[in-house]
Protein backbone atom coordinates (compact mmCIF):
# COMPACT_ATOMS: atom_id res chain seq x y z
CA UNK A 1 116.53 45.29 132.10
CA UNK A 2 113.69 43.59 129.75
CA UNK A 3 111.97 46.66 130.25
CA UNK A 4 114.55 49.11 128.81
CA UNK A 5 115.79 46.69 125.90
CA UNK A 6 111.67 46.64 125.18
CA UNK A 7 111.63 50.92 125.34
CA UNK A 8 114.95 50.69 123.34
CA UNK A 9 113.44 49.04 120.88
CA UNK A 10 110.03 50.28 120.20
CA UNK A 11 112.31 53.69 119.87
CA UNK A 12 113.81 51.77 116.92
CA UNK A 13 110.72 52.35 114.85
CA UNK A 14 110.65 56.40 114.97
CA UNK A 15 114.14 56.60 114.29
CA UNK A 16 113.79 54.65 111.25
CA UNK A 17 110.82 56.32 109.64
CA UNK A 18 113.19 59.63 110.33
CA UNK A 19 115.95 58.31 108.53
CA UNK A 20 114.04 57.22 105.63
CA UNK A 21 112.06 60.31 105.26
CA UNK A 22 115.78 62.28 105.00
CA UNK A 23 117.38 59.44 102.82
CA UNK A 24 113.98 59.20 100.64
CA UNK A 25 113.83 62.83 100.39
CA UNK A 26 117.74 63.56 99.90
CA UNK A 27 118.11 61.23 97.20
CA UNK A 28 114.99 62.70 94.86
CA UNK A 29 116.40 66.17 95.32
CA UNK A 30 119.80 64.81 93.79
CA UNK A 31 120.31 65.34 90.05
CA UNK A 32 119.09 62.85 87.50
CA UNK A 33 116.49 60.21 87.08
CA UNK A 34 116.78 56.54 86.85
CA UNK A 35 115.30 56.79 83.18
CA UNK A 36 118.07 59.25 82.42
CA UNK A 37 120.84 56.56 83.11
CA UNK A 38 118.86 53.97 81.26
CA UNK A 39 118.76 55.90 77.95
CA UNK A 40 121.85 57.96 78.17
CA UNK A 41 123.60 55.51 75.50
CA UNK A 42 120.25 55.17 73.83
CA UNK A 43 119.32 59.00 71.98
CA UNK A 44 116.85 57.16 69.75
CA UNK A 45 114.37 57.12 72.73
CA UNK A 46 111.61 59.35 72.86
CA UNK A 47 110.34 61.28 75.49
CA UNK A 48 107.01 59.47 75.45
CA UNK A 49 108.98 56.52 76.20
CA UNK A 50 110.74 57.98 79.39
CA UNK A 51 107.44 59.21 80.72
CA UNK A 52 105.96 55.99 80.40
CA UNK A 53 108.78 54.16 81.97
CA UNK A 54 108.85 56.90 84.89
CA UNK A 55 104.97 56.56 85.55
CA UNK A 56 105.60 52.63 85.50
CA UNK A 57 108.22 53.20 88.22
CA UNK A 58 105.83 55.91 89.98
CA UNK A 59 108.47 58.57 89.52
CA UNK A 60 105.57 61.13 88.01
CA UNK A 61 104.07 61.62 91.48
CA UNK A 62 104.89 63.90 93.97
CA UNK A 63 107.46 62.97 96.32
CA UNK A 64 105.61 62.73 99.86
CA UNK A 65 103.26 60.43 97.74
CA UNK A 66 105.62 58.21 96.39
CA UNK A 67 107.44 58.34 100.21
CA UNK A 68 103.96 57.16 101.17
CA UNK A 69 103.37 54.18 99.08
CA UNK A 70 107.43 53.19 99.62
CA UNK A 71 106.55 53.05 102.91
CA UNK A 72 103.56 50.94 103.54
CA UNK A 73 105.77 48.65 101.46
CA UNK A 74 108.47 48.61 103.68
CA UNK A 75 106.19 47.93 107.03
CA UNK A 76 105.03 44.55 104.87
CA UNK A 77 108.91 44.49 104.84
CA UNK A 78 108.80 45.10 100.98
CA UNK A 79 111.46 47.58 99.44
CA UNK A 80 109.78 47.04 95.92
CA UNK A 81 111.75 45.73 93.01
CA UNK A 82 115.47 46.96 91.40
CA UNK A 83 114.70 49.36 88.41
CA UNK A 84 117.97 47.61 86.99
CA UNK A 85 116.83 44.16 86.65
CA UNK A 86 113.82 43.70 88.00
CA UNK A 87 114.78 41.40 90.73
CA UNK A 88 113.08 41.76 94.33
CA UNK A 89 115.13 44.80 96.47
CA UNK A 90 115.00 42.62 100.14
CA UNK A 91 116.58 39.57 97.91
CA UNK A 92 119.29 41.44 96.86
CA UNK A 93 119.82 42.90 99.87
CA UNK A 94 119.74 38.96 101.47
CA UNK A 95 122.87 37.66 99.22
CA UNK A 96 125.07 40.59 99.86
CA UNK A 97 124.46 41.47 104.05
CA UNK A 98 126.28 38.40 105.13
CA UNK A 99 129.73 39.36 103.40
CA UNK A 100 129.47 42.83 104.48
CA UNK A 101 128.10 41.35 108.24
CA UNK A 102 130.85 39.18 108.56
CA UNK A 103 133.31 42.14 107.63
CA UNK A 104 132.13 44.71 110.09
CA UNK A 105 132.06 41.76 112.73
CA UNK A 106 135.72 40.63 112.96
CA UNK A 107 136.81 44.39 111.99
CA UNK A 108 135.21 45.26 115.49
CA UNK A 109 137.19 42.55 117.09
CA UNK A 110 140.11 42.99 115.88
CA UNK A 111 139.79 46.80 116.50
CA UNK A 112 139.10 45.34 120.49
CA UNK A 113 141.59 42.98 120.48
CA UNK A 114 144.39 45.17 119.60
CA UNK A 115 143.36 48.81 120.99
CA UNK A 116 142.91 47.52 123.86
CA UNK A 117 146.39 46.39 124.40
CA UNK A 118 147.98 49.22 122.80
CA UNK A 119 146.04 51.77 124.99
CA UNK A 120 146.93 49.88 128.37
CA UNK A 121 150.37 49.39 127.87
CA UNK A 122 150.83 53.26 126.66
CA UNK A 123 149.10 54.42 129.73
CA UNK A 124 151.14 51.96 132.00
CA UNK A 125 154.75 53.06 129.99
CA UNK A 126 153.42 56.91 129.73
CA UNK A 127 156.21 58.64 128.45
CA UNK A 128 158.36 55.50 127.32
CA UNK A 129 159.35 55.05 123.51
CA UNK A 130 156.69 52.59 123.03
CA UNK A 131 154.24 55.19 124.36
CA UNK A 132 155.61 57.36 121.97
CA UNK A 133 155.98 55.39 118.76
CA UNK A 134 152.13 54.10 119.72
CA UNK A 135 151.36 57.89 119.18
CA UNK A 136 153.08 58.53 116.40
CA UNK A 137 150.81 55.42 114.78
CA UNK A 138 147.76 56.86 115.74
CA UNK A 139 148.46 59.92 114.24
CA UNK A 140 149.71 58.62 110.96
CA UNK A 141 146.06 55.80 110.99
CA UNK A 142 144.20 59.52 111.86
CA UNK A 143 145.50 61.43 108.99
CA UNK A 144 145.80 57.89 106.14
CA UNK A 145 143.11 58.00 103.33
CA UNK A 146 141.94 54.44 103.79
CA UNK A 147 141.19 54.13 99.97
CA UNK A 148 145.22 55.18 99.38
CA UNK A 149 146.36 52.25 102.23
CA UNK A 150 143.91 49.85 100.23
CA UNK A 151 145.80 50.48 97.07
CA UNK A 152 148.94 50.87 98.77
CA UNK A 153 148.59 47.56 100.17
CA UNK A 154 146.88 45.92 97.16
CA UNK A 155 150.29 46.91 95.04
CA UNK A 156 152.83 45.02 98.03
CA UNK A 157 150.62 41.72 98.64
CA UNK A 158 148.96 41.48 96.02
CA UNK A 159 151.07 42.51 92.90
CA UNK A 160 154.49 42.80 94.57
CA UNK A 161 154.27 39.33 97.01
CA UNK A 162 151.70 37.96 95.59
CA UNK A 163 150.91 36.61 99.00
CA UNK A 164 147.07 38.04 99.17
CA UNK A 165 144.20 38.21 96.30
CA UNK A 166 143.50 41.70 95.45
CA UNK A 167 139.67 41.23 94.51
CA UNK A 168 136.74 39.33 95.16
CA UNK A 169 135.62 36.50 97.94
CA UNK A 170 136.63 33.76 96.47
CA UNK A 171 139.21 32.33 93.90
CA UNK A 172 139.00 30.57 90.77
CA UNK A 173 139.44 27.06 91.79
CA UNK A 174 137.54 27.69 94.72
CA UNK A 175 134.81 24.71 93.94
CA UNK A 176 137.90 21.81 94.11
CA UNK A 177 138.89 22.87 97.70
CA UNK A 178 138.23 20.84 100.40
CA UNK A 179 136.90 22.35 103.48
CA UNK A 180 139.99 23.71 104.93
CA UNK A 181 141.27 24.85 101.60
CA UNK A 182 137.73 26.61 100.77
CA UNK A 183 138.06 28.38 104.99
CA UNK A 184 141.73 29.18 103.84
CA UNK A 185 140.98 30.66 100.63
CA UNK A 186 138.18 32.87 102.12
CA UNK A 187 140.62 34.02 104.74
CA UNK A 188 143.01 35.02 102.54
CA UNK A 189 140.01 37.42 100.41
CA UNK A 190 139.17 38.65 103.58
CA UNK A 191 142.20 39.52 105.11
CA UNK A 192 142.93 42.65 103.35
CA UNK A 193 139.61 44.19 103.48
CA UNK A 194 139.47 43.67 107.39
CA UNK A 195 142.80 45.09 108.07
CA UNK A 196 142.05 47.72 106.15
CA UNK A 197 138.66 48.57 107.49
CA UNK A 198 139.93 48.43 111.18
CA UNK A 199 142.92 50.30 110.98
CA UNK A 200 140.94 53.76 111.25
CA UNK A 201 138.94 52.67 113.98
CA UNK A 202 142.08 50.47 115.67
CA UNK A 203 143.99 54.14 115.89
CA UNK A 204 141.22 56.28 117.52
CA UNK A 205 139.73 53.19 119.83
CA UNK A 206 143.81 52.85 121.31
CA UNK A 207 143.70 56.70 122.02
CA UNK A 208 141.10 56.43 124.12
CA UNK A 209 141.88 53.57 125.65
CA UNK A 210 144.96 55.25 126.90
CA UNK A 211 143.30 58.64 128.01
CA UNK A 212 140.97 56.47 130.33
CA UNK A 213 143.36 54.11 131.83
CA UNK A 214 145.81 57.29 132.61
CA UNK A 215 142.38 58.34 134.41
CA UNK A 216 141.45 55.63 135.97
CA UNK A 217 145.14 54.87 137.34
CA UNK A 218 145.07 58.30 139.06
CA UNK A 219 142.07 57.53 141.40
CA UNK A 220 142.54 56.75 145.14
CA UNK A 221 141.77 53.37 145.08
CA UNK A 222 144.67 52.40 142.66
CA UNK A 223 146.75 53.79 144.78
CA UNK A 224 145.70 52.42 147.91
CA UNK A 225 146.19 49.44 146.34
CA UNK A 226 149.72 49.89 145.09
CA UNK A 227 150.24 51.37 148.66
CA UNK A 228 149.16 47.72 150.17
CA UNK A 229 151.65 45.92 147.81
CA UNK A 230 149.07 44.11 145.24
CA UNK A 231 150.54 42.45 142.60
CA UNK A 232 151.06 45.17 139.70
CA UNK A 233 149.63 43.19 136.69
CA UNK A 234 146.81 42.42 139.60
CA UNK A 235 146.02 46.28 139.77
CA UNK A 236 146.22 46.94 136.11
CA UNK A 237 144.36 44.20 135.10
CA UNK A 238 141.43 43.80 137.39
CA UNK A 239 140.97 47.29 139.12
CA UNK A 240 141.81 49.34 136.68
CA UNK A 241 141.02 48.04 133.26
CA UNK A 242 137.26 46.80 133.63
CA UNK A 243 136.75 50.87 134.75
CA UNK A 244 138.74 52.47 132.05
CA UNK A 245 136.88 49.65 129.55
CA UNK A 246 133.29 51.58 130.18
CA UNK A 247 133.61 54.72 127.57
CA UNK A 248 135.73 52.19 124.69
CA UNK A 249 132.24 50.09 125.01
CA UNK A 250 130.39 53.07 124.10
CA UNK A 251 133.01 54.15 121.49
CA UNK A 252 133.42 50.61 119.87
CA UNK A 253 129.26 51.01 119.43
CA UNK A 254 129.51 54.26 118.05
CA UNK A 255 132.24 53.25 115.38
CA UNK A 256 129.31 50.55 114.03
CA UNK A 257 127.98 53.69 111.55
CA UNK A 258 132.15 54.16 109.84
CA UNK A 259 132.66 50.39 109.51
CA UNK A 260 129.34 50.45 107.18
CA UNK A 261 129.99 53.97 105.65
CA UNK A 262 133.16 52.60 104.86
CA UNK A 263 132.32 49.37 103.84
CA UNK A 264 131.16 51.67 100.42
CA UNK A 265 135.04 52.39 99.33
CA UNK A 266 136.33 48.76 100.14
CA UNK A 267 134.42 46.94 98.79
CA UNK A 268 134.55 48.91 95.66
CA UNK A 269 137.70 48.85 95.52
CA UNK A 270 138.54 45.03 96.24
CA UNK A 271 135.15 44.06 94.23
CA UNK A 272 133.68 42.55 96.99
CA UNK A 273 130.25 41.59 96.51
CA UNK A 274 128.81 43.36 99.27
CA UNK A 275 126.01 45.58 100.18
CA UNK A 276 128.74 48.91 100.12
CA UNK A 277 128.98 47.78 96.40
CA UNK A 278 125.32 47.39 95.72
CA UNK A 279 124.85 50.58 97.39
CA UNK A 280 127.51 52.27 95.05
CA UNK A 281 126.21 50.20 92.10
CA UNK A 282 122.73 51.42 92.93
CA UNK A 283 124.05 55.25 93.62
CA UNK A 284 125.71 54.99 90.06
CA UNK A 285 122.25 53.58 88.52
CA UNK A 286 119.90 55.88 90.04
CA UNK A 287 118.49 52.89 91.08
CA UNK A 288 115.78 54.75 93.86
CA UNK A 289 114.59 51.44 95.54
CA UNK A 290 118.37 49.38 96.13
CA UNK A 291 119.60 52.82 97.46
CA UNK A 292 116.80 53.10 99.94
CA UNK A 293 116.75 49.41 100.91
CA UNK A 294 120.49 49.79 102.10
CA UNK A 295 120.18 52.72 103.61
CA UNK A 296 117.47 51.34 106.41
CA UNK A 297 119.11 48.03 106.80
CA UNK A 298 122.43 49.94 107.52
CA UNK A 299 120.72 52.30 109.64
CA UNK A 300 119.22 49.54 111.12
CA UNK A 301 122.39 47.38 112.27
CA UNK A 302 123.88 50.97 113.54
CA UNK A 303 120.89 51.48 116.02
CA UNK A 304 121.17 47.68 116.92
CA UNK A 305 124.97 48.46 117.07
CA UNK A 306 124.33 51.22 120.08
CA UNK A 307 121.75 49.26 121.87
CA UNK A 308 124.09 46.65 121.86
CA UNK A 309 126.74 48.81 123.61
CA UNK A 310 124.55 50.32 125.96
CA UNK A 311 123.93 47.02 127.22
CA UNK A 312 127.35 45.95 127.26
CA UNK A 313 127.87 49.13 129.16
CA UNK A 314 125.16 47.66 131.27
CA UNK A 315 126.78 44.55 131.95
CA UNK A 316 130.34 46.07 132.66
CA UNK A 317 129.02 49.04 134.80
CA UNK A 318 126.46 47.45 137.99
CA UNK A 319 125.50 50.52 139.23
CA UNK A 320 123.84 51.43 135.96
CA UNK A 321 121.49 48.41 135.99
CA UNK A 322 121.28 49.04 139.30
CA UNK A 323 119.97 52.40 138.90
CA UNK A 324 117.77 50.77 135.68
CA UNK A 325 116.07 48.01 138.16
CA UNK A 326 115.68 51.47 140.60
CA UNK A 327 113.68 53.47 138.70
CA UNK A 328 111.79 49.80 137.17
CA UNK A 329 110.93 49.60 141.08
């Protein structure tokens, strides 16, 4: 097992310098400079001015070059300073990861928490009307623009009940809470946002779920042992679920790159200080080296996302690391 997490990765490094490369190269082809969104509101500067600020930033070389020196910075772990204010990329980055970290983290467990329920039940009451209304909500979290359910939602707890804040992390008063009240108050920011984010991912993980237990209840063994009279929450529970849990690992991994993609809209639109919104402030800015340095990180945590799940699926399945220590042998 050391041996394949050690192989997984040293791959880690390749795929990086691929992504970059693309992201690097994708986002110079795009229209407009940085010095172009500086001095939009500014006509009185002249051109000699913009040249000099784009051979400052190194934007007057060619691109491959300029992909060069970005990344001998980055192996020093260096993603060069924001053309916006000057302030170190990687320290930027370092405020704003653990808000959009934390997110991503109890979206996926809610996601598990709840699809897994709603999947086994609808394959144990196939055909029933909670099997069916479970459909019907899948289809309708499928086909739901999650920026039109943020608003949606924004306008009944927020504006409507005024039971939930509607931007931000924290509230105004925030620094006179005591410890429970500050917990509470972050809660109630957060709640929205993860509901929100998980909802997509809650609806397809739940299909699945169902699709493989229906499977897995049709093999031999589970009916051998409904044959021998085991208890039926026994059978469910014990033989059948841990089998029909192997794919949703590898699904729940997969879902790690649309938690972070969309991680760009809500925290837009709640305001969350976040690295979605640096990345969209950064987009809007032209801002070449905050674009790139979220870009990585985020492709990053999605690798480490998969290689996580493949050794969940590890852990869950034996005769994989048996096959593993095999082939080690």
């Amino acid at each position: 097992m050391l041996t394949y997490i050690t192989r997984r990765l040293i791959m880690l490094i390749p795929l990086l310098i691929g992504i970059s490369l693309i992201s690097f190269l994708v986002i110079h082809l795009s229209p407009g400079k940085p010095t172009d969104v500086q001095f939009q509101f500014n006509q009185k500067v002249s051109l000699e001015v913009r040249e000099r600020l784009e051979k400052l930033y190194g934007l007057d070389k060619p691109v491959l070059v300029q992909y060069g020196e970005w990344l001998k910075r980055m192996a020093r772990f260096d993603f060069g300073r924001s053309f916006i204010d000057e302030r170190p990329v990687t320290e930027k980055i370092m405020e704003r990861i653990p808000i959009t970290v934390t997110i991503n983290i109890l979206s996926l467990g809610l996601i598990f928490l709840m699809a897994v329920p709603i999947g086994v039940f609808s394959a144990v009451k196939e055909g029933s009307f909670y099997d069916r209304a479970m459909t019907v909500f899948v289809f309708v979290g499928f086909a739901m623009p999650t920026f039109w359910l943020a608003l949606l939602l924004m306008k009944f707890f927020g504006v409507t009940l005024h039971w939930l804040p509607v931007s931000g992390m924290r509230s105004l008063q925030f620094e006179y809470y005591t410890f429970w009240g500050k917990l509470a108050d972050y809660a109630r920011h957060l709640c929205l946002p993860v509901c929100i984010s998980a909802f997509t991912g809650l609806a397809g993980l739940s299909r699945y779920m169902r699709t493989n237990m229906l499977h897995v209840l049709r093999q031999d063994y589970i009916r051998t042992a409904k044959a021998k009279g085991l208890n039926q929450n026994r059978i469910y529970f014990r033989h059948a679920l841990k089998n029909a849990l192997l794919p949703v690992i590898t699904i729940l991994g997969l879902s790690v790159p649309g938690l972070i993609g969309g991680s760009v809209i809500f925290e837009s639109i709640f305001a969350i200080p976040g690295m979605g919104k640096l990345f969209y402030d950064g987009v809007m800015s032209r801002d070449y080296p905050v674009i790139m340095g979220v870009l990585v990180i985020g492709a990053f945590l999605t690798l480490l996302g998969n290689l996580l799940a493949d050794l969940a699926y590890c852990a869950a399945d034996p005769r994989i690391r048996y096959s593993d220590e095999k082939q080690e042998s």
